[in-house]
N, C-alpha and C. Protein backbone atom coordinates (compact mmCIF):
# COMPACT_ATOMS: atom_id res chain seq x y z
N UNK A 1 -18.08 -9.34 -27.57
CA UNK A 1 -18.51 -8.43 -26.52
C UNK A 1 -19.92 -7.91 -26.80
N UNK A 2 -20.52 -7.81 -28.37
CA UNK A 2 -21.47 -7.44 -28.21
C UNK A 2 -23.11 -7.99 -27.73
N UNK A 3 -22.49 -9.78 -27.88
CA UNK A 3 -23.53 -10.14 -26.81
C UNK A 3 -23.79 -10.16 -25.56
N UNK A 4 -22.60 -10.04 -24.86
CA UNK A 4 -22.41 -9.27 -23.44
C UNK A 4 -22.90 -8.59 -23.17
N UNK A 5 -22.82 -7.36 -24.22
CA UNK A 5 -23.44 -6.09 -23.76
C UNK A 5 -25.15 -6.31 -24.06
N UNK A 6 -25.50 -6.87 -24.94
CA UNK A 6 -26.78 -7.10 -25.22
C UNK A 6 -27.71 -8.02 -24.18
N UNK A 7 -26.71 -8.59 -23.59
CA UNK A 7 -27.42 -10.16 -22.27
C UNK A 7 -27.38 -8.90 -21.24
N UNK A 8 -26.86 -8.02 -21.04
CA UNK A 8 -26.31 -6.72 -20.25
C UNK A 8 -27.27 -5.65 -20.12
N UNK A 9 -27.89 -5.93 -20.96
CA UNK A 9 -28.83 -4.40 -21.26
C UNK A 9 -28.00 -3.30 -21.76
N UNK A 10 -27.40 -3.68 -21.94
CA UNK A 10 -26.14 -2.36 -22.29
C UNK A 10 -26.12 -2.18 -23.41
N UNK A 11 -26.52 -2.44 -24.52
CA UNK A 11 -26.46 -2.19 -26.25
C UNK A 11 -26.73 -0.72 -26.59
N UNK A 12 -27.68 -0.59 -26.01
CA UNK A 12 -28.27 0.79 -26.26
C UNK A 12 -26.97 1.76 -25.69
N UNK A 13 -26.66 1.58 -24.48
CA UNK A 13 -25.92 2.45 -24.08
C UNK A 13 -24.10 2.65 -24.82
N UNK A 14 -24.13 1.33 -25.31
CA UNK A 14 -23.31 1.39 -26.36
C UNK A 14 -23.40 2.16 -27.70
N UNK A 15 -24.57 1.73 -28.03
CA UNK A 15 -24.78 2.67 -29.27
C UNK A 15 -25.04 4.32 -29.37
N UNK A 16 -25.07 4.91 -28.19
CA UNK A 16 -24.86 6.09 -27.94
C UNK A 16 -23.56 6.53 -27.33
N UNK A 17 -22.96 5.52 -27.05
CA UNK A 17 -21.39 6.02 -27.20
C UNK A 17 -20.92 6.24 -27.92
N UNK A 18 -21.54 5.13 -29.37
CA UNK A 18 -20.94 5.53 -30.64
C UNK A 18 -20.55 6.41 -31.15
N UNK A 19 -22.17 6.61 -31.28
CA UNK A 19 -22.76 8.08 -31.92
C UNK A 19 -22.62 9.28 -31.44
N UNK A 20 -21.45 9.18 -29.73
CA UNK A 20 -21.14 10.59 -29.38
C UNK A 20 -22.68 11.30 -28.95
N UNK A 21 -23.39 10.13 -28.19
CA UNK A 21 -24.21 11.38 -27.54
C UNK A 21 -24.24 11.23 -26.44
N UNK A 22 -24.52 11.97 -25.44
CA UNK A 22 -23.80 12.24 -23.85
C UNK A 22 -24.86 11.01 -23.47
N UNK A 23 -24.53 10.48 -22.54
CA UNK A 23 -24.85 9.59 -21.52
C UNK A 23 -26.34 10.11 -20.74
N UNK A 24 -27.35 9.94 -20.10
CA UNK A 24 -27.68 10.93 -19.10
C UNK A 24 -28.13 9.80 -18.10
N UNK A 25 -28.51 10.55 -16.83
CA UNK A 25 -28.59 9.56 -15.36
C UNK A 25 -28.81 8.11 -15.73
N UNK A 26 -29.67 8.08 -16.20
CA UNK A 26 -30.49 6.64 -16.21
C UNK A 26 -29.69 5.45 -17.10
N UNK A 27 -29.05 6.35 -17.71
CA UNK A 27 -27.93 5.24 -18.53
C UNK A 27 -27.22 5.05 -17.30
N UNK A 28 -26.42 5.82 -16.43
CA UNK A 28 -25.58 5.81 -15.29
C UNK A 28 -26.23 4.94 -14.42
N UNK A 29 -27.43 5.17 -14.16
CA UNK A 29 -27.70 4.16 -13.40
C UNK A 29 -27.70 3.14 -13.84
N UNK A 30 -28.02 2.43 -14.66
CA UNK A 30 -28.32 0.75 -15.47
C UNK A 30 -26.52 0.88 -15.69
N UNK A 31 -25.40 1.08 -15.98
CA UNK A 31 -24.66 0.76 -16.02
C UNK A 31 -24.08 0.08 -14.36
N UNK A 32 -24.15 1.45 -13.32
CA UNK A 32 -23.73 0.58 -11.92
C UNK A 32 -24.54 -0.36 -11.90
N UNK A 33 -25.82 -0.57 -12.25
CA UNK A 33 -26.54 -1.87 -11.60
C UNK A 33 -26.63 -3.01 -12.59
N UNK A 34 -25.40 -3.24 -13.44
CA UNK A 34 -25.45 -3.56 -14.40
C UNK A 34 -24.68 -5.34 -13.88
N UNK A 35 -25.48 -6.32 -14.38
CA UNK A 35 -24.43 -7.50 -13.64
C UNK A 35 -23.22 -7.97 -14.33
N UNK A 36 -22.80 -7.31 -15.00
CA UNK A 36 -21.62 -7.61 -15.78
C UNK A 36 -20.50 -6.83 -15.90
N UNK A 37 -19.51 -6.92 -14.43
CA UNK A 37 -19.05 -6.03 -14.56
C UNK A 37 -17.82 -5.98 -15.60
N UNK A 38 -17.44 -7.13 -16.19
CA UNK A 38 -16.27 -6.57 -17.42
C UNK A 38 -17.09 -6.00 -18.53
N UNK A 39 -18.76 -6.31 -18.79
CA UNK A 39 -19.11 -5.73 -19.94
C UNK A 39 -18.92 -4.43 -19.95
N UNK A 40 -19.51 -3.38 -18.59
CA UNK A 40 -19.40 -2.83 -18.04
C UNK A 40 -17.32 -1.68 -18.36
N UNK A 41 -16.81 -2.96 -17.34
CA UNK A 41 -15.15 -2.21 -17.90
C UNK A 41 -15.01 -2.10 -19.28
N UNK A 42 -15.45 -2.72 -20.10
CA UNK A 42 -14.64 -2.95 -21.55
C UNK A 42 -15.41 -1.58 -22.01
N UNK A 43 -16.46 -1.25 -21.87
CA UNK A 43 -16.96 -0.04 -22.60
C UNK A 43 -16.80 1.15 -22.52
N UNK A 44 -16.33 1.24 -20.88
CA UNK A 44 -15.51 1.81 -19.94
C UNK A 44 -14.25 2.20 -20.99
N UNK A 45 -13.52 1.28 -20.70
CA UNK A 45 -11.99 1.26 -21.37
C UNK A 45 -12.02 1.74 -23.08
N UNK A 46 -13.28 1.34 -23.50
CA UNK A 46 -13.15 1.98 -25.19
C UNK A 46 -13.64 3.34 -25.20
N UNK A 47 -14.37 3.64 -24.30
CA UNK A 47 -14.56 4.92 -24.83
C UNK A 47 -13.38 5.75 -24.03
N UNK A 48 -12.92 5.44 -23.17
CA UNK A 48 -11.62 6.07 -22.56
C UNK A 48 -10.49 5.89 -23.83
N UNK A 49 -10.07 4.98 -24.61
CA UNK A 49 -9.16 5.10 -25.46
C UNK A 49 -9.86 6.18 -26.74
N UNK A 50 -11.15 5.84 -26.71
CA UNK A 50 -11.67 6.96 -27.81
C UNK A 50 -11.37 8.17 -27.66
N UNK A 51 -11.81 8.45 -26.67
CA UNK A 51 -11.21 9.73 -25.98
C UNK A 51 -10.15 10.48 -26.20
N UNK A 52 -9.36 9.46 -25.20
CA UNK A 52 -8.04 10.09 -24.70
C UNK A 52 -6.92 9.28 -25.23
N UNK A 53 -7.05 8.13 -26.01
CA UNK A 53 -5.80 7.72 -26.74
C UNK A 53 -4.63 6.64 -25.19
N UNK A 54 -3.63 6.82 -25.38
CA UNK A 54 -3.06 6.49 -24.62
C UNK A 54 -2.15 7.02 -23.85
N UNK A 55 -3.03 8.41 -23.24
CA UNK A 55 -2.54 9.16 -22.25
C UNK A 55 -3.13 9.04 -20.97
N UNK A 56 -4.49 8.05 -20.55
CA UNK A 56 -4.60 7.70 -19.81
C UNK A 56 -4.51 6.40 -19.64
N UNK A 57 -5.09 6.09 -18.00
CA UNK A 57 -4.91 4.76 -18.10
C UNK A 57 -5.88 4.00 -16.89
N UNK A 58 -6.64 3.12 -16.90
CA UNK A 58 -7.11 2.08 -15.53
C UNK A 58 -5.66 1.39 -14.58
N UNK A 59 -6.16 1.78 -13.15
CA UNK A 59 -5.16 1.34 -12.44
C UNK A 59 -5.82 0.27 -11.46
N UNK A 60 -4.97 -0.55 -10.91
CA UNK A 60 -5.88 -1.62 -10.19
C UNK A 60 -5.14 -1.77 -8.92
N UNK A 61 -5.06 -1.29 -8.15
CA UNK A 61 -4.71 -1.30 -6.69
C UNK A 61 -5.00 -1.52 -5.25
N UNK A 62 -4.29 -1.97 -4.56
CA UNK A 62 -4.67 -2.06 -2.96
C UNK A 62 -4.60 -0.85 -2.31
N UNK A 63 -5.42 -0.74 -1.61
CA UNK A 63 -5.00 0.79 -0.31
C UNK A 63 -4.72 0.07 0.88
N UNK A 64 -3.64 0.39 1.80
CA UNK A 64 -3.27 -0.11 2.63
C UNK A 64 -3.10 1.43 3.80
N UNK A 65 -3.46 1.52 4.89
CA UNK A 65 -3.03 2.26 5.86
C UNK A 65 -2.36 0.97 7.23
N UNK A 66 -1.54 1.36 7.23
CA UNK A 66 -0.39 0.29 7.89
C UNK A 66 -0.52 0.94 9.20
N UNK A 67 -0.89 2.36 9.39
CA UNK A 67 -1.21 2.63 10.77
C UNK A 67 -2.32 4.01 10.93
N UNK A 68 -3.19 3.68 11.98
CA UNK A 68 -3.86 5.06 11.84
C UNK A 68 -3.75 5.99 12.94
N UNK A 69 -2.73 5.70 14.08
CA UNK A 69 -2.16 6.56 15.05
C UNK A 69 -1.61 7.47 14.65
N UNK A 70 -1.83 9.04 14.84
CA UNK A 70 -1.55 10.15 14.23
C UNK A 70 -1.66 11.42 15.02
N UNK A 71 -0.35 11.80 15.10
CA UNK A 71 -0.40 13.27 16.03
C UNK A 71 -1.28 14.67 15.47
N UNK A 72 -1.70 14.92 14.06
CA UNK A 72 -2.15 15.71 13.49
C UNK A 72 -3.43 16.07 14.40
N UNK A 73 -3.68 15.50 14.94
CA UNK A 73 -5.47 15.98 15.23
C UNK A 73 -6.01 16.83 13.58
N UNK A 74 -6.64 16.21 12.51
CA UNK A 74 -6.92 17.29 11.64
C UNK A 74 -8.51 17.19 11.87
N UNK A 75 -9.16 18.39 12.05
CA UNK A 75 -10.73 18.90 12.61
C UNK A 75 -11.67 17.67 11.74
N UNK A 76 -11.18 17.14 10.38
CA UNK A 76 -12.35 16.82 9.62
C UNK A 76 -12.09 15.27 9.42
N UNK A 77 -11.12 15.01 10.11
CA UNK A 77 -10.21 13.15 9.89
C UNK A 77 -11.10 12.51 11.04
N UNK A 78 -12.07 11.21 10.47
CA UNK A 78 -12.49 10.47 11.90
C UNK A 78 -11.25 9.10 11.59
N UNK A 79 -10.65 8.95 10.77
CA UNK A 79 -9.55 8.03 10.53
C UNK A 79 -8.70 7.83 11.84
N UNK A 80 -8.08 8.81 12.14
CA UNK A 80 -6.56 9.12 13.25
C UNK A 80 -7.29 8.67 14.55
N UNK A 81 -6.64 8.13 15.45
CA UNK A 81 -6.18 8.14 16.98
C UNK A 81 -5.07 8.72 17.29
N UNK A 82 -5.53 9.57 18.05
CA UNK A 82 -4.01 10.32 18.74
C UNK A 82 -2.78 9.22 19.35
N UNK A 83 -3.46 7.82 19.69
CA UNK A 83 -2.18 7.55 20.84
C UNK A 83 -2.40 6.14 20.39
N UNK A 84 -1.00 4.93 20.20
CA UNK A 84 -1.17 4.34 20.54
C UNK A 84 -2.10 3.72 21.42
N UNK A 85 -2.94 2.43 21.73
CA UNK A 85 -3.71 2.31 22.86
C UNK A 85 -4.89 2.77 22.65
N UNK A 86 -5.14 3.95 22.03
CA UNK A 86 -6.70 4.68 22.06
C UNK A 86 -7.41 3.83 21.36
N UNK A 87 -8.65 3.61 21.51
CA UNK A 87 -9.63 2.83 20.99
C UNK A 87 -9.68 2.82 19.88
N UNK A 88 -9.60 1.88 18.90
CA UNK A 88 -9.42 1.58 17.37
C UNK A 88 -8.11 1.88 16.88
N UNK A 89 -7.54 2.52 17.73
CA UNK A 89 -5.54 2.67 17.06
C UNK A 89 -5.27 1.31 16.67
N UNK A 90 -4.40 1.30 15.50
CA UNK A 90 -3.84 0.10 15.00
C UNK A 90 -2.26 0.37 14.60
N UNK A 91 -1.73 -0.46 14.52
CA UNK A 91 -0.14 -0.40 13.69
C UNK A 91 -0.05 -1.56 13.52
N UNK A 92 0.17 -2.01 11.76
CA UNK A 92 0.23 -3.13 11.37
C UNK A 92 1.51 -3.21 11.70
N UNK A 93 2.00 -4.57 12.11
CA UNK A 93 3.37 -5.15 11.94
C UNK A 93 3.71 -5.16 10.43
N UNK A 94 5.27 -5.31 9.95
CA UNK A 94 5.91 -5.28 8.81
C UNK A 94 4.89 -7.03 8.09
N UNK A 95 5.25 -7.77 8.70
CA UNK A 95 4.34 -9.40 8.34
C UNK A 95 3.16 -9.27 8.13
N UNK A 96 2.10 -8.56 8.74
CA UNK A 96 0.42 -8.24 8.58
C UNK A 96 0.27 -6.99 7.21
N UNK A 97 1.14 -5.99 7.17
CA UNK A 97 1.00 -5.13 5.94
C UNK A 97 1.18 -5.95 4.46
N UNK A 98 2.22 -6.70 4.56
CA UNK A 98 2.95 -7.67 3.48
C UNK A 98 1.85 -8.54 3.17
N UNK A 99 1.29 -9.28 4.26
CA UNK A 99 0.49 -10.31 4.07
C UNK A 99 -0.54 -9.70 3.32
N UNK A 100 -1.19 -8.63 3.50
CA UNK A 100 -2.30 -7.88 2.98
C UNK A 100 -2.13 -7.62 1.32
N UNK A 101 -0.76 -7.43 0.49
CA UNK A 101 -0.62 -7.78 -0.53
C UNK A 101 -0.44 -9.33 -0.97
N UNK A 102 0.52 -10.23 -0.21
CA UNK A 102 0.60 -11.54 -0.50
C UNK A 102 -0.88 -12.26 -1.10
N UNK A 103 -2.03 -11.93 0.29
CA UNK A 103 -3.76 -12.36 -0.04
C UNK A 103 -4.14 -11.75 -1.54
N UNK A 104 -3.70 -10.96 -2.34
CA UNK A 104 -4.25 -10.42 -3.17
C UNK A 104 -3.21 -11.23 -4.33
N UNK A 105 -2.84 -12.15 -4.53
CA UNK A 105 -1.25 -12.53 -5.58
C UNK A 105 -1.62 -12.85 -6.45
N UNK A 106 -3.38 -13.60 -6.41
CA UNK A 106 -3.44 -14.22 -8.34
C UNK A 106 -4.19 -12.52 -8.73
N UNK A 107 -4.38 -11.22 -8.07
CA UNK A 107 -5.40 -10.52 -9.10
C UNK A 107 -3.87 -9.93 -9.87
N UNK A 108 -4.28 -9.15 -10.89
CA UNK A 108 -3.46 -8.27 -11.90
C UNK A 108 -3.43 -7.00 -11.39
N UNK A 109 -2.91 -6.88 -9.74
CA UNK A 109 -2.42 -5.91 -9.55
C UNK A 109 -1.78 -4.68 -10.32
N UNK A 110 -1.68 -3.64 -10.45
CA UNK A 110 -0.68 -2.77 -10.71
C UNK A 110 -0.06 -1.65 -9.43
N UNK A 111 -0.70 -1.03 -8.71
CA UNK A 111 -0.65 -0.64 -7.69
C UNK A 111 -0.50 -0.85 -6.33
N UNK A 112 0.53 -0.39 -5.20
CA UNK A 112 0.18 -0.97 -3.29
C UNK A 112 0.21 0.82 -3.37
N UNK A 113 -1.27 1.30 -2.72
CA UNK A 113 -1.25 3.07 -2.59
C UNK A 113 -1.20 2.89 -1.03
N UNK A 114 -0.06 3.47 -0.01
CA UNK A 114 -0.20 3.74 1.20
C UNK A 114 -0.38 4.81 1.56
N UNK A 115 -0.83 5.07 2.47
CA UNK A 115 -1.37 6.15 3.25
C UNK A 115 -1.74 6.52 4.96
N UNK A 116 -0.58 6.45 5.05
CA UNK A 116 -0.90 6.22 6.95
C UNK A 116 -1.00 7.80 8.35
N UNK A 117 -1.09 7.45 8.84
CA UNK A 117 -1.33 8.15 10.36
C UNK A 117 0.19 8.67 10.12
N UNK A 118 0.70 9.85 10.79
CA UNK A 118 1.27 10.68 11.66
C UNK A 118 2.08 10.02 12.60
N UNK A 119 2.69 8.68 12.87
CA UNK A 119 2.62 7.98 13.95
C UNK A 119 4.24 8.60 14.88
N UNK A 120 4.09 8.90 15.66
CA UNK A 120 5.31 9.44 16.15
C UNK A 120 6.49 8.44 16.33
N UNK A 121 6.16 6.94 17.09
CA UNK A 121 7.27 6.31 17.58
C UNK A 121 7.48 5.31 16.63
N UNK A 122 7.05 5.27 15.52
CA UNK A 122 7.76 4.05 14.29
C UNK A 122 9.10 3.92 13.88
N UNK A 123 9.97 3.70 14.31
CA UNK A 123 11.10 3.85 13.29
C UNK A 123 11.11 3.84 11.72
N UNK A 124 12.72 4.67 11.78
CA UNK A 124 12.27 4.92 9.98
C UNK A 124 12.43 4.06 9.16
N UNK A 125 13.40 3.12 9.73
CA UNK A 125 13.12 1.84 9.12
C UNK A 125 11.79 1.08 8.83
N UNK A 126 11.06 1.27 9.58
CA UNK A 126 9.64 0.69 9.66
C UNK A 126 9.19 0.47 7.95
N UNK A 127 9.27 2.32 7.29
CA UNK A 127 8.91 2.40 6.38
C UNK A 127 9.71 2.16 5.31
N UNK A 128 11.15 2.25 5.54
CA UNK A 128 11.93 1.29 4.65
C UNK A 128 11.95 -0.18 4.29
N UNK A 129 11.50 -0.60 5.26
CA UNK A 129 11.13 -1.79 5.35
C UNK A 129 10.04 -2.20 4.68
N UNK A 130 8.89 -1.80 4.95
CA UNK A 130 7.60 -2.38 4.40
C UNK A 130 7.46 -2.06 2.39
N UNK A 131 8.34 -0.74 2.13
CA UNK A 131 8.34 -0.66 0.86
C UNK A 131 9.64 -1.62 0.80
N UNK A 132 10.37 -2.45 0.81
CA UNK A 132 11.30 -3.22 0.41
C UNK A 132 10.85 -4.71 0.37
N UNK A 133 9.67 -4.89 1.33
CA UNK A 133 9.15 -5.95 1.27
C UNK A 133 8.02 -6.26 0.21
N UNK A 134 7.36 -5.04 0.18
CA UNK A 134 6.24 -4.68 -1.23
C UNK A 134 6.87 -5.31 -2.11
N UNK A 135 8.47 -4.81 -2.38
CA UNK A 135 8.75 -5.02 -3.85
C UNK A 135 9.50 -6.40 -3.63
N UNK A 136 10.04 -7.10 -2.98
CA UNK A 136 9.92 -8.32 -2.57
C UNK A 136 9.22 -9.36 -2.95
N UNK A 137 8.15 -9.03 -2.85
CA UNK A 137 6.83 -9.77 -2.98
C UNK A 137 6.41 -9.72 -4.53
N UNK A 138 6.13 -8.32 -5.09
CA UNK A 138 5.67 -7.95 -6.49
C UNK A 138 6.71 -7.09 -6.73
N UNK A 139 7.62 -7.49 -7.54
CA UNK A 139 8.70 -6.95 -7.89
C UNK A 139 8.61 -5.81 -9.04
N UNK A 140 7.24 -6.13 -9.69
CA UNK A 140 7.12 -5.45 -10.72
C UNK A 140 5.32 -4.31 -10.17
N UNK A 141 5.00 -4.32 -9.05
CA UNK A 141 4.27 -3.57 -8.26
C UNK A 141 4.74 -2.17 -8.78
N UNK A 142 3.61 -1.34 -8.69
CA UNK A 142 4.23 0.39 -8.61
C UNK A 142 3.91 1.11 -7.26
N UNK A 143 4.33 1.27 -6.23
CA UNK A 143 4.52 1.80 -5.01
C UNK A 143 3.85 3.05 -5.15
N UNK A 144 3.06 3.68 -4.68
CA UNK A 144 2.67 5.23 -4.85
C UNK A 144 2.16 4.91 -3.16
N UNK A 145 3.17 5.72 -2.41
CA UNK A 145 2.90 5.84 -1.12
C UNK A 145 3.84 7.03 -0.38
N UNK A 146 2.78 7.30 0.52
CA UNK A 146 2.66 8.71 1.20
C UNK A 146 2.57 9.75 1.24
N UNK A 147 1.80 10.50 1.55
CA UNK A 147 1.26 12.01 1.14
C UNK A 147 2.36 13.18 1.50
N UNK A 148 2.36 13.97 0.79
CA UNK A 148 3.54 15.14 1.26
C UNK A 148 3.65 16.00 2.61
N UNK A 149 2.30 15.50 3.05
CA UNK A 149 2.28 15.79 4.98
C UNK A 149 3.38 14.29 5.74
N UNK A 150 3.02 13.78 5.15
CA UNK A 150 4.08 12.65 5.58
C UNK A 150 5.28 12.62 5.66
N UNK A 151 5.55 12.94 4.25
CA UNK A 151 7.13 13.16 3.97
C UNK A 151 7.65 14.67 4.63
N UNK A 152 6.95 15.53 5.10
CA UNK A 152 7.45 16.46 5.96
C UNK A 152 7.59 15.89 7.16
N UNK A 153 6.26 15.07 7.89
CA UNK A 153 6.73 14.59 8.83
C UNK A 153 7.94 13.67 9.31
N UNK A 154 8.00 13.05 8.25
CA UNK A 154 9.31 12.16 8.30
C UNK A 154 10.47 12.68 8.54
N UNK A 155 10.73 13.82 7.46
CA UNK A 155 11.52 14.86 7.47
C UNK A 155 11.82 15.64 8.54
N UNK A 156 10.86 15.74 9.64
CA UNK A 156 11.11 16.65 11.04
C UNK A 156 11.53 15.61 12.19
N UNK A 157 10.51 14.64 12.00
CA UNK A 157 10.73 13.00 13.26
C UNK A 157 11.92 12.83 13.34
N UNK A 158 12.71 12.37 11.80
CA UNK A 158 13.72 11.66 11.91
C UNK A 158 15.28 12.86 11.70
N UNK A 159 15.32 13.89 11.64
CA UNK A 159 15.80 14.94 11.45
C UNK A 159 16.63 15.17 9.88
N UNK A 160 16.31 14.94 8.95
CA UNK A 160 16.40 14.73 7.44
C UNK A 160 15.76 15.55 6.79
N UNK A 161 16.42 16.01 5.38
CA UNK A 161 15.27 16.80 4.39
C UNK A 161 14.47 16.35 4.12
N UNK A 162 13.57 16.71 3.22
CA UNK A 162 12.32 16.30 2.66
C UNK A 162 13.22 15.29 0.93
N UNK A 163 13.72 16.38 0.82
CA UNK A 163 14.98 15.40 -0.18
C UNK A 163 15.69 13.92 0.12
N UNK A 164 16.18 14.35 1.38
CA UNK A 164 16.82 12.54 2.40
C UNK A 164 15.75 11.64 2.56
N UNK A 165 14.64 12.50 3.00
CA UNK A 165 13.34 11.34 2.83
C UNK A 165 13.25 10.62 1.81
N UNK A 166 12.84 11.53 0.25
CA UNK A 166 12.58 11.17 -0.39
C UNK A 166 13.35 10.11 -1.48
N UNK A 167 14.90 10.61 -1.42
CA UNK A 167 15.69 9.54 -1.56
C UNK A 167 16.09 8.21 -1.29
N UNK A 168 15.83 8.41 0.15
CA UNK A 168 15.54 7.18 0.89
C UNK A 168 14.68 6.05 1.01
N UNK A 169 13.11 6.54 -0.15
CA UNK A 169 12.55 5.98 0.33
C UNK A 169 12.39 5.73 -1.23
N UNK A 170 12.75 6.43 -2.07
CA UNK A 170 12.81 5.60 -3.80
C UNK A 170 13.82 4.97 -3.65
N UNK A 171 15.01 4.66 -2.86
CA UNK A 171 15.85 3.51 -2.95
C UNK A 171 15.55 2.21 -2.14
N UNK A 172 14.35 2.68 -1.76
CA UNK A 172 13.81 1.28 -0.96
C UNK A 172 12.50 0.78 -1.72
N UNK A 173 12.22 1.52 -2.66
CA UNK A 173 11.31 0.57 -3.19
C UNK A 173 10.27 2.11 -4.38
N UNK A 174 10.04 2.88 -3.99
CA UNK A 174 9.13 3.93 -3.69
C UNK A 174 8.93 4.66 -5.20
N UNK A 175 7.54 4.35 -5.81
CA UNK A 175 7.67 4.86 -7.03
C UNK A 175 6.83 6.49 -7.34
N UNK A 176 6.37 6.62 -6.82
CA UNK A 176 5.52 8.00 -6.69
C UNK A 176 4.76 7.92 -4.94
C-alpha cells in the first residue's frame, strides 16, 4: 500500500497520520481529488481502526426510495408529490425496487437503506413484500428501512400499533 499511496500523492498525508498531527484543508482537498480511491479508503479505514478500534465500522449500501408520493406536505422536502399523477410522482413496482438491488449483485453490499414518501394508497403488503424480496435476493443484506414518521404512518393508515408495525415488518425481513 505504500506505493499506492506514494503513486497517490498521499505519503505525506500518511505520515502525518502517523505522527497524530491533525490533517488541515489542503490535505482534505488532495485526498478527495485523489485518483485512487482504495488508497484513499485503506487510510481511511486505518486510521478509523486507530482510533476507534472495532466499535465502528464502513457500511456500503444502496438508497432506494420506492416511492416519493407523500401526504406530509413538509415546508423544506422538494422530494414529495402530494398525489399520485403529479408531475415527477413515482411508485416503484415490487419487480423495479428488487431489480434496483439485483443490478448491484457482484458489489460487496452490506446495506438496502429505504426511505419513502407518505404514500396513502399502497397496501401494507406492498411493504411486506418488498422487504421479503430484499432478503430473497441477499439473504445475508442488512435492511435498515423507514423512518419513525413512517412507522407512525403505517401505524395510523393501516390501523395497528407502532409495535404491530414494527413486528411485522422485522418478520418480513427488517433489520433496523
Amino acid at each position: 500500500m505504500h506505493t499506492r499511496l506514494a503513486a497517490s500523492g498521499l505519503r505525506d498525508v500518511a505520515d502525518k497520520l502517523d505522527a497524530g498531527i491533525r490533517l488541515e484543508l489542503e490535505d482534505g482537498v488532495r485526498l478527495f481529488d485523489a485518483p485512487d480511491l482504495h488508497a484513499v479508503g485503506w487510510l481511511a479505514n486505518r486510521e478509523r481502526e486507530r482510533r476507534h478500534g472495532g466499535r465502528t465500522f464502513f457500511n456500503h449500501n444502496i438508497r432506494l426510495e420506492a416511492t416519493n408520493v407523500c401526504v406530509a406536505s413538509c415546508l423544506f422536502c422538494a422530494f414529495a408529490r402530494l398525489q399520485p399523477g403529479d408531475d415527477g410522482a413515482y411508485t416503484m413496482s415490487l419487480e423495479q425496487a428488487w431489480d434496483k438491488l439485483r443490478s448491484r449483485g457482484g458489489e460487496s453490499l452490506t446495506e438496502v437503506h429505504v426511505v419513502n414518501g407518505l404514500h396513502p394508497d399502497l397496501p401494507w403488503d406492498y411493504y411486506l413484500e418488498l422487504l421479503r424480496g430484499f432478503k430473497r435476493i441477499r439473504p445475508d443484506i442488512h435492511l435498515k428501512c423507514f423512518t419513525a414518521v413512517e412507522i407512525a404512518f403505517f401505524a395510523e393508515l393501516y390501523g395497528k400499533t407502532d409495535e404491530q408495525v414494527l413486528r411485522e415488518l422485522m418478520e418480513a425481513g427488517l433489520d433496523s
